[in-house]
C-alpha atoms as a PDB file:
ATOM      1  CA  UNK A   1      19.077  -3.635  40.931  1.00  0.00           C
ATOM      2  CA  UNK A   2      17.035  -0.457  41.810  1.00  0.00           C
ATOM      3  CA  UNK A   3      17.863   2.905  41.735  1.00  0.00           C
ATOM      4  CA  UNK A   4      17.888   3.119  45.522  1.00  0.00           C
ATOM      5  CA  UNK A   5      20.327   0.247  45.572  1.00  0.00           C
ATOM      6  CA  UNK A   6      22.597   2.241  43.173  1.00  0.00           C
ATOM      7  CA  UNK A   7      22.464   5.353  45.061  1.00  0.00           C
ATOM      8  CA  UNK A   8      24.474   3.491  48.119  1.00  0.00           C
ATOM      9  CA  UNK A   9      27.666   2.417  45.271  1.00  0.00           C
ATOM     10  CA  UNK A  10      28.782   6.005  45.384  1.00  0.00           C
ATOM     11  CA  UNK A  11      32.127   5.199  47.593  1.00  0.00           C
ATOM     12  CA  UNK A  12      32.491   1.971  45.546  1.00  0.00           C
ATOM     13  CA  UNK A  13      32.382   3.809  42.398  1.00  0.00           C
ATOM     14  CA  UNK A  14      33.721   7.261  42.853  1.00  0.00           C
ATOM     15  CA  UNK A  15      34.672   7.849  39.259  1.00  0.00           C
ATOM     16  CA  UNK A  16      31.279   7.765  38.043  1.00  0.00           C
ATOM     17  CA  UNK A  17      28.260  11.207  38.083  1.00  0.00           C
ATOM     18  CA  UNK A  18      26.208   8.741  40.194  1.00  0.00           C
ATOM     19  CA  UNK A  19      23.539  11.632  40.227  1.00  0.00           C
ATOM     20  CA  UNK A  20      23.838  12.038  36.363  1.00  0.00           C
ATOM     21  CA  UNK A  21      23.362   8.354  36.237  1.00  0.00           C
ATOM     22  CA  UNK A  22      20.602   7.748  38.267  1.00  0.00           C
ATOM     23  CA  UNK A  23      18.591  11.023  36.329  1.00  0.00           C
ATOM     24  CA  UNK A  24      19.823   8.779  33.068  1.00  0.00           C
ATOM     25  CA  UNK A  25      18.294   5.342  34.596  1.00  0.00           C
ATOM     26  CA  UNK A  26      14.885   6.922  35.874  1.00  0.00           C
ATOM     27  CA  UNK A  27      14.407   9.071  32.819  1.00  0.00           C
ATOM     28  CA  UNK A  28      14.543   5.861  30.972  1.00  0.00           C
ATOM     29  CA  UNK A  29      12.038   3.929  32.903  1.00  0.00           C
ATOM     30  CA  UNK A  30       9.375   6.918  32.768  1.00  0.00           C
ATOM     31  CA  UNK A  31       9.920   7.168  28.692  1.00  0.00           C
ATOM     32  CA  UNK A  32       9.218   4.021  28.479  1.00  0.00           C
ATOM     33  CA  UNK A  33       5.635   4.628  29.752  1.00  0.00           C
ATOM     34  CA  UNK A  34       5.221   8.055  28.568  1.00  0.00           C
ATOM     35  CA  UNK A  35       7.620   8.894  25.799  1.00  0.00           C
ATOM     36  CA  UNK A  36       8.099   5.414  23.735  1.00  0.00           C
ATOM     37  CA  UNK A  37       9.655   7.083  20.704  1.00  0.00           C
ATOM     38  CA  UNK A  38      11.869   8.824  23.251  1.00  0.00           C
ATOM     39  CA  UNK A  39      13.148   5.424  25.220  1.00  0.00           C
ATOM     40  CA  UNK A  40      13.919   4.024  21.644  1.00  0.00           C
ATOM     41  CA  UNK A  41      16.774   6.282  21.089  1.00  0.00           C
ATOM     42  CA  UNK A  42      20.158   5.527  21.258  1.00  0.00           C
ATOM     43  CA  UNK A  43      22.229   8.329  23.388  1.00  0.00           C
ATOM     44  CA  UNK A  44      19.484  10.470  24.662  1.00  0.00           C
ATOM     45  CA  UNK A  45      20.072  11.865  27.826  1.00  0.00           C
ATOM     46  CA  UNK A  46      16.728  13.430  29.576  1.00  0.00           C
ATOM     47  CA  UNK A  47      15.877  15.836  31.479  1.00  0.00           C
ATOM     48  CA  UNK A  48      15.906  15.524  35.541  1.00  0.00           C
ATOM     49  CA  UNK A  49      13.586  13.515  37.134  1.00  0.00           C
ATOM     50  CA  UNK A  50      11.181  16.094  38.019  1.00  0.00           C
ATOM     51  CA  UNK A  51      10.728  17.109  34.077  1.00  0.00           C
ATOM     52  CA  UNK A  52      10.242  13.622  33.056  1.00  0.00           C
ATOM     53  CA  UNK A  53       7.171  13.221  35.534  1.00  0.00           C
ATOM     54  CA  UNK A  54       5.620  16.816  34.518  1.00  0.00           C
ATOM     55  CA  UNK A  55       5.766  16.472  30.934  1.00  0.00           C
ATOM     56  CA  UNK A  56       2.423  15.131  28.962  1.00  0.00           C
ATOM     57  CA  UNK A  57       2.596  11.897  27.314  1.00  0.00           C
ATOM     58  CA  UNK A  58       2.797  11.345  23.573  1.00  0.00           C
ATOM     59  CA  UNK A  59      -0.672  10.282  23.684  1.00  0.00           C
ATOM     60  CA  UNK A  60      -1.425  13.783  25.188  1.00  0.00           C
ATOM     61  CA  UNK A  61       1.074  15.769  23.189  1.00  0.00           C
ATOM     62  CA  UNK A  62      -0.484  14.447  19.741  1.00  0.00           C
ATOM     63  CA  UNK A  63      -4.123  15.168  21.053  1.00  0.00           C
ATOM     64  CA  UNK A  64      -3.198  18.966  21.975  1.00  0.00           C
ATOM     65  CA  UNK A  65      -1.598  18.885  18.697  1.00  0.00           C
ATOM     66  CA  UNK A  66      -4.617  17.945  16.598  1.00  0.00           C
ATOM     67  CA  UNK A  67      -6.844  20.246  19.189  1.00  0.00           C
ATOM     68  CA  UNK A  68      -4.748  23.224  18.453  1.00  0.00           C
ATOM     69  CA  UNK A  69      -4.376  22.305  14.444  1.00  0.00           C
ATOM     70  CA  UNK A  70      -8.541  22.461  14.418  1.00  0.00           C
ATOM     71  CA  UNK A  71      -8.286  25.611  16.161  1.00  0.00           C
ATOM     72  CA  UNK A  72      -5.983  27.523  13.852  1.00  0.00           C
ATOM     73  CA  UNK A  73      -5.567  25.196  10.714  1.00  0.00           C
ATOM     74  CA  UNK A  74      -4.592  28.173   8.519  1.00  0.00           C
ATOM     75  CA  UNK A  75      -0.705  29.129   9.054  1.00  0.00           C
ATOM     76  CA  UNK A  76       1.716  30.900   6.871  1.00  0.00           C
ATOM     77  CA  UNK A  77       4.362  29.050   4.629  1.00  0.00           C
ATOM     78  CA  UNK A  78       7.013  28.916   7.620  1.00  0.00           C
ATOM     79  CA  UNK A  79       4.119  27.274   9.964  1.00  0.00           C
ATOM     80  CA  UNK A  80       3.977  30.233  12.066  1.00  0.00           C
ATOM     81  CA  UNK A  81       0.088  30.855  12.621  1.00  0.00           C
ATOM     82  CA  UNK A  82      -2.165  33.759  10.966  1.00  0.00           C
ATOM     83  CA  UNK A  83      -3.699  36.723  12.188  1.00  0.00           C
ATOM     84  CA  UNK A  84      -4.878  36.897  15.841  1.00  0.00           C
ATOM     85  CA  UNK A  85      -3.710  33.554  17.604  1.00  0.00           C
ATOM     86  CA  UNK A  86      -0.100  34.778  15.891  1.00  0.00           C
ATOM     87  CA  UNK A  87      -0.453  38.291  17.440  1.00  0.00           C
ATOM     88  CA  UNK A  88      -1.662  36.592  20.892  1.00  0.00           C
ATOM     89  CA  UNK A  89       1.008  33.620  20.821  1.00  0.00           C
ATOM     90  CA  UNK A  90       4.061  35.938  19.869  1.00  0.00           C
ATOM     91  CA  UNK A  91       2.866  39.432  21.371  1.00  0.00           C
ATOM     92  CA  UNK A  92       3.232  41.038  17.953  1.00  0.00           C
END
């Protein structure tokens, strides 16, 4: 059944956050896709809709992470960054 076919149950089912639901059901089927680590947990809820189709990928997410490691690979014990990215990134 689709989530358009859901969205009509509302009188048939008036104890249930149909909303909520259909957020939970559709967050689901885009983590699949995008977020596959994501989809494999057990009682995650995600973010509305809308988040779910903004945010990058894991394939994306790791490559801005390795971009921005190269860029400043030297950061302090606690993993904040040094020097100027730090005083640019936290306004210090």
């Amino acid at each position: 059944m689709t989530t358009c076919r859901l969205a009509f149950l509302q009188d048939k089912y008036p104890e249930v956050d149909l909303p909520f639901a259909l957020d939970q059901i559709r967050g689901w089927q885009t983590a699949r896709y995008k977020l596959p680590a994501w989809a494999a947990q057990e009682g995650l809820i995600y973010p509305p809709h809308l988040s779910m189709e903004q945010c990058s990928s894991e394939a994306t997410a790791q490559l801005k992470a390795d971009i921005a490691a190269r860029l400043c690979p030297r950061t302090a014990a606690d993993g904040r960054p040094h020097g100027w990215l730090r005083r640019r990134l936290f306004l210090l």
